[in-house]
Structures are given as structure tokens and as C-alpha cells.
C-alpha atoms as a PDB file:
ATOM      1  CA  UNK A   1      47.990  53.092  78.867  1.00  0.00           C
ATOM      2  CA  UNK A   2      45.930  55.016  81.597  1.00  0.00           C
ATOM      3  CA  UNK A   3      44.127  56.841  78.646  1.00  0.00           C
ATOM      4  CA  UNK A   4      42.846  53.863  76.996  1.00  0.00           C
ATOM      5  CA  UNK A   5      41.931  52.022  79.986  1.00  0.00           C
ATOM      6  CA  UNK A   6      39.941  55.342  80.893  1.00  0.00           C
ATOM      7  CA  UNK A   7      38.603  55.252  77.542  1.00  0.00           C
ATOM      8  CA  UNK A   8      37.845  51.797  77.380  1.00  0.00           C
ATOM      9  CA  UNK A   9      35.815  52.530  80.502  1.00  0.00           C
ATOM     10  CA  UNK A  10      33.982  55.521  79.256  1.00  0.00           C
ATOM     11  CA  UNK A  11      33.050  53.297  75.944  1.00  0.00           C
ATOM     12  CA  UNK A  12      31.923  50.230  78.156  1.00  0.00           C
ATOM     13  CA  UNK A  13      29.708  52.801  80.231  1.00  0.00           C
ATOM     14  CA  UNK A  14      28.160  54.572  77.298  1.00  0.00           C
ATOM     15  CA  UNK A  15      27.358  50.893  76.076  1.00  0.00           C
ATOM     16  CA  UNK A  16      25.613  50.142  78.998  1.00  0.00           C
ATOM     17  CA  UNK A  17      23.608  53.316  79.884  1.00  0.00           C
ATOM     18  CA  UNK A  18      22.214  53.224  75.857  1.00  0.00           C
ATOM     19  CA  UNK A  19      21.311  49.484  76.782  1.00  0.00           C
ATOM     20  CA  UNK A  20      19.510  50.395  79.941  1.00  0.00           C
ATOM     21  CA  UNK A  21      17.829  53.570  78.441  1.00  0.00           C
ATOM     22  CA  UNK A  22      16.347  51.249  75.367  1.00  0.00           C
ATOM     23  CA  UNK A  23      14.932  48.421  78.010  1.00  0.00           C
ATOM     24  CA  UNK A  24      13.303  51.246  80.264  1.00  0.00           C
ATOM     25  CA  UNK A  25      11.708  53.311  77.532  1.00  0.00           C
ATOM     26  CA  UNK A  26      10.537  49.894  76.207  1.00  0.00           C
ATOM     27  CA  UNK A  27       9.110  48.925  79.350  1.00  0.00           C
ATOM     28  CA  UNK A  28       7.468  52.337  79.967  1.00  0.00           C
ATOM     29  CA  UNK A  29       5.710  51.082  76.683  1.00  0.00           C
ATOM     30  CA  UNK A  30       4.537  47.931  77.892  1.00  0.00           C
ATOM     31  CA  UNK A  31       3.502  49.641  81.159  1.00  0.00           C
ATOM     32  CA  UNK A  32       1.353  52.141  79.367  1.00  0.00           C
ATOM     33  CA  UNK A  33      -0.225  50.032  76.718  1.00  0.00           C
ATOM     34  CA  UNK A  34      -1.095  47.450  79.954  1.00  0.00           C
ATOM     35  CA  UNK A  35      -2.860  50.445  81.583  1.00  0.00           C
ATOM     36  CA  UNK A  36      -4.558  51.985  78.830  1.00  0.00           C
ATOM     37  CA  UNK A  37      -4.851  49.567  76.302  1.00  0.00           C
ATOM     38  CA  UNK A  38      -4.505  50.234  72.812  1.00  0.00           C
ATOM     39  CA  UNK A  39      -6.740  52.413  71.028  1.00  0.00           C
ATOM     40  CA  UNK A  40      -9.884  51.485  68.915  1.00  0.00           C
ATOM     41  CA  UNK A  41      -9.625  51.449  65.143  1.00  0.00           C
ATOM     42  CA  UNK A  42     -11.231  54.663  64.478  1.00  0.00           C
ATOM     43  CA  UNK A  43     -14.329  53.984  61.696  1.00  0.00           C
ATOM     44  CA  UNK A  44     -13.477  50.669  61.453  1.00  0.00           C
ATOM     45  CA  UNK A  45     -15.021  49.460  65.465  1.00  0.00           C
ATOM     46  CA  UNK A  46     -18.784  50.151  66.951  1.00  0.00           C
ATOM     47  CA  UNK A  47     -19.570  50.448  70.159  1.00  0.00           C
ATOM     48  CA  UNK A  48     -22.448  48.711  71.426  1.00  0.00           C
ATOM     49  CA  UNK A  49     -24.288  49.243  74.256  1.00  0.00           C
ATOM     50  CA  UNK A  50     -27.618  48.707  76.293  1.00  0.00           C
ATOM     51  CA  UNK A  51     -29.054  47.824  79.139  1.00  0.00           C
ATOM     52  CA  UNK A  52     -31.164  44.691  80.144  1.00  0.00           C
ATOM     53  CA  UNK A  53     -34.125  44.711  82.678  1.00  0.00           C
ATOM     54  CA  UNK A  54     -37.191  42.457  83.463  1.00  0.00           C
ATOM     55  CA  UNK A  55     -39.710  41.400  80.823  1.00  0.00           C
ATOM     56  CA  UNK A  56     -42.370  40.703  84.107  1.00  0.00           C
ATOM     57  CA  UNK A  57     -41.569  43.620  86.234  1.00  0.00           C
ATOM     58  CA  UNK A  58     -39.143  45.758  84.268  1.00  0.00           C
ATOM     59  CA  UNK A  59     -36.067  45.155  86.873  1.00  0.00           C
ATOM     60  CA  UNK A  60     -32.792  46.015  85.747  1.00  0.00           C
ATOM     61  CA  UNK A  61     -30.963  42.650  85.632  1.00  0.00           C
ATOM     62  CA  UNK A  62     -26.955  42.346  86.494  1.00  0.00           C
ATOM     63  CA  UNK A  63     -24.823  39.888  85.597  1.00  0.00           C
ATOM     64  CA  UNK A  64     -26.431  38.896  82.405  1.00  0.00           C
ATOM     65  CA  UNK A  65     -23.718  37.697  79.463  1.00  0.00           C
ATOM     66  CA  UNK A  66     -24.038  39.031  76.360  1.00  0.00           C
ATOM     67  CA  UNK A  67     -22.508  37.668  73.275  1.00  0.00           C
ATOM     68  CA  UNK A  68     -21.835  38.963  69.918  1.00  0.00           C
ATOM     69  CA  UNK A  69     -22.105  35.529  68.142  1.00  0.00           C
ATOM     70  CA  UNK A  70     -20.103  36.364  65.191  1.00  0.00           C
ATOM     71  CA  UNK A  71     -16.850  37.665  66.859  1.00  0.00           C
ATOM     72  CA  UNK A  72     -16.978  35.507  70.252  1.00  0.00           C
ATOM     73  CA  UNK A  73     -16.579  38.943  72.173  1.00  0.00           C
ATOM     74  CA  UNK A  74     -19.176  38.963  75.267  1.00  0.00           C
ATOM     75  CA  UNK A  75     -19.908  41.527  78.026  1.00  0.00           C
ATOM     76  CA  UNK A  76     -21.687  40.854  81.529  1.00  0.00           C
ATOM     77  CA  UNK A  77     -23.723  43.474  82.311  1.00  0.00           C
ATOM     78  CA  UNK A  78     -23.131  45.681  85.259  1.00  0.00           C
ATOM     79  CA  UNK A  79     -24.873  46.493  88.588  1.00  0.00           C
ATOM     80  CA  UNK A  80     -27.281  49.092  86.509  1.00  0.00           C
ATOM     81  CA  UNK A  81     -27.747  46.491  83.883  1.00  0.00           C
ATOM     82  CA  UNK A  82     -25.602  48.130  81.524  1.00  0.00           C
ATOM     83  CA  UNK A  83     -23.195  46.702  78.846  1.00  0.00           C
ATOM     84  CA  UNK A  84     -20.829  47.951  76.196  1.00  0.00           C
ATOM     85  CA  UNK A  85     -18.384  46.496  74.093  1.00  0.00           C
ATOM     86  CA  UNK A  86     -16.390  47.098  70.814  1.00  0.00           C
ATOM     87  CA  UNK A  87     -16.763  44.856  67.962  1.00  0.00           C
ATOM     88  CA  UNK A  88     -15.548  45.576  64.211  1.00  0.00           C
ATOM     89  CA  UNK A  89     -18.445  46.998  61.730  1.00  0.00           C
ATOM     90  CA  UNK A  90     -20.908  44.408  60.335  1.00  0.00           C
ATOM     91  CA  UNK A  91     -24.176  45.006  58.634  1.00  0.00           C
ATOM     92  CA  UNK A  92     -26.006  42.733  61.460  1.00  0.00           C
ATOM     93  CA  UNK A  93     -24.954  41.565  64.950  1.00  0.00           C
ATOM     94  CA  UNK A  94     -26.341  38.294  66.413  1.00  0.00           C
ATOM     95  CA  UNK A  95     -26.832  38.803  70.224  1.00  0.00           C
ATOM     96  CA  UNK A  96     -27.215  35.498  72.296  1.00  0.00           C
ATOM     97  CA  UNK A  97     -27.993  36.869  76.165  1.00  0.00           C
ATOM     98  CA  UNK A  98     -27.476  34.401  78.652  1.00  0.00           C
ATOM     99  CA  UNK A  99     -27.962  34.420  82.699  1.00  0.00           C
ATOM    100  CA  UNK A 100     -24.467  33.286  84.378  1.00  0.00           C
ATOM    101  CA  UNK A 101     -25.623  33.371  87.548  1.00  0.00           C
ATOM    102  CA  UNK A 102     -29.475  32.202  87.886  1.00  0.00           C
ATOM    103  CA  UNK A 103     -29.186  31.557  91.748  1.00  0.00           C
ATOM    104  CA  UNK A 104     -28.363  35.632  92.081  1.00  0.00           C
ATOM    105  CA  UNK A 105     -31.080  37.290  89.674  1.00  0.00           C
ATOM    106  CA  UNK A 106     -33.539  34.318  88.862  1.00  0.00           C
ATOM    107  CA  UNK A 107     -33.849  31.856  86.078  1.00  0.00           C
ATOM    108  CA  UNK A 108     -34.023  34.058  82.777  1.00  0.00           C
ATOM    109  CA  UNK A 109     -34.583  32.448  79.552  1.00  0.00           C
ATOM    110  CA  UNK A 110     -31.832  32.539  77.039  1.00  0.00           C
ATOM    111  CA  UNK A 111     -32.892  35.493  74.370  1.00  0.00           C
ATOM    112  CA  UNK A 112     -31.080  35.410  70.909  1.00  0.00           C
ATOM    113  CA  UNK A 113     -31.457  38.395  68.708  1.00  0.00           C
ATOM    114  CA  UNK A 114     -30.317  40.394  65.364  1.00  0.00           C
ATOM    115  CA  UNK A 115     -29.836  43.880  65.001  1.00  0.00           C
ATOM    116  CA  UNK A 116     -29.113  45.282  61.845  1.00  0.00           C
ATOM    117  CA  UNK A 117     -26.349  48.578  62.196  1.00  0.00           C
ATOM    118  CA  UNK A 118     -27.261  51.618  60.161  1.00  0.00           C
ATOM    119  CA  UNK A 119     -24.662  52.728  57.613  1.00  0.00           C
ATOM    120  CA  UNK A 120     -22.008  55.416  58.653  1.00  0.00           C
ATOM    121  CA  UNK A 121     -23.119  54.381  62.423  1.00  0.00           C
ATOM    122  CA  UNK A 122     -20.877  54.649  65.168  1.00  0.00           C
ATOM    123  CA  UNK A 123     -22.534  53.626  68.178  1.00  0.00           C
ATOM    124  CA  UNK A 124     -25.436  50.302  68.328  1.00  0.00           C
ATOM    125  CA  UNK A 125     -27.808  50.840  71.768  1.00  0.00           C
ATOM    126  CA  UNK A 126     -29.514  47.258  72.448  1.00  0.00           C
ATOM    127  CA  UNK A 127     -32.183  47.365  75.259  1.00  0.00           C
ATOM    128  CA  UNK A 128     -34.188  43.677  75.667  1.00  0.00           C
ATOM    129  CA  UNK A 129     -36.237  42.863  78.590  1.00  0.00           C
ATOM    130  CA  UNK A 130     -35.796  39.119  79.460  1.00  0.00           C
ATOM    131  CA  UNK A 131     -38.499  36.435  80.420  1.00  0.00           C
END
């Protein structure tokens, strides 16, 4: 009776450490994937990039949204008045850049634009000077 208590035990235990291995590999997972993200489809995404300045004086701007009309995605650019972003392959992109925050950098005009993407290209560079 002592053996198949002991057994019953050593079963029940097994159980439970298989259980808890499966939930912590799966959250190691989740924990990666949330810090790395998952990776870009390889041929099948560009990357865009660019940088936007000053039409009058040539300024790098910051904070400027830029929007790929077609797939919704947008990127603000940064302090240098860089953006990238990753959108799938199209022939043509349809840029709409926008100024979120006029009271920081100025009123800019809202400047739409389409650039056409050269075939087997993996990279799109986008430099426009606002008014």
C-alpha cells in the first residue's frame, strides 16, 4: 500500500512539473516575441525611410506624422527628422505628411505624395521639405 501511495505521488509530481515546464517555456515565448517582436517577412516587406526638413530654411523638422495611405501604418519622425517603417511591397506608396504638433515646430502645410518602388527593391528613402 506504501508503494502505490509513493507511486501515486511520484505520478502526481511528474504531472505537475511537465505542466509547469510547458506554461514557462510558453511564457519565455511570449516574453521574447514582446521584446523583440516578430520578424519581417523577408522579400515580401520594404523598409521605408527619410527624413523631413524645412522647405524655407532647410530645418530638420521632428514630430512630423507620416502615413502610408494604403496600409494605415504611420511613423512620427524623430528628433533628427528621421522616419522608417515597414510596409508590404506595392508598386506605389501614397505618403500623406502631417504636423501633430504645430505649437512645437510651426504650422506646416499638409504634403501628400506618391512614390513609385523600383522592382526587386528592398529599401524606399523619402526626403520632402515641407512649406
Amino acid at each position: 500500500m506504501k508503494a502505490l501511495n509513493q507511486n501515486r505521488y511520484l505520478n502526481r509530481r511528474k504531472l505537475f512539473r511537465t505542466i509547469f515546464g510547458v506554461f514557462s517555456l510558453s511564457g519565455i515565448m511570449f516574453a521574447f516575441q514582446a521584446c523583440y517582436g516578430t520578424p519581417q517577412d523577408f522579400g515580401q516587406d520594404v523598409l521605408i525611410k527619410g527624413k523631413v526638413t524645412s522647405a524655407a530654411n532647410k530645418a530638420i523638422i521632428s514630430g512630423i506624422k507620416v502615413l502610408v495611405n494604403q496600409s494605415g501604418q504611420y511613423a512620427q519622425s524623430a528628433a533628427d527628422g528621421t522616419f522608417s517603417i515597414y510596409c508590404e511591397r506595392m508598386p506605389e506608396y501614397n505618403f500623406i505628411f502631417s504636423d501633430t504638433d504645430g505649437a512645437q515646430n510651426g504650422q506646416y502645410q499638409v504634403c501628400d505624395t506618391t512614390v513609385q518602388l523600383a522592382d526587386q527593391a528592398e529599401n524606399l528613402t523619402v526626403n520632402v521639405e515641407l512649406k
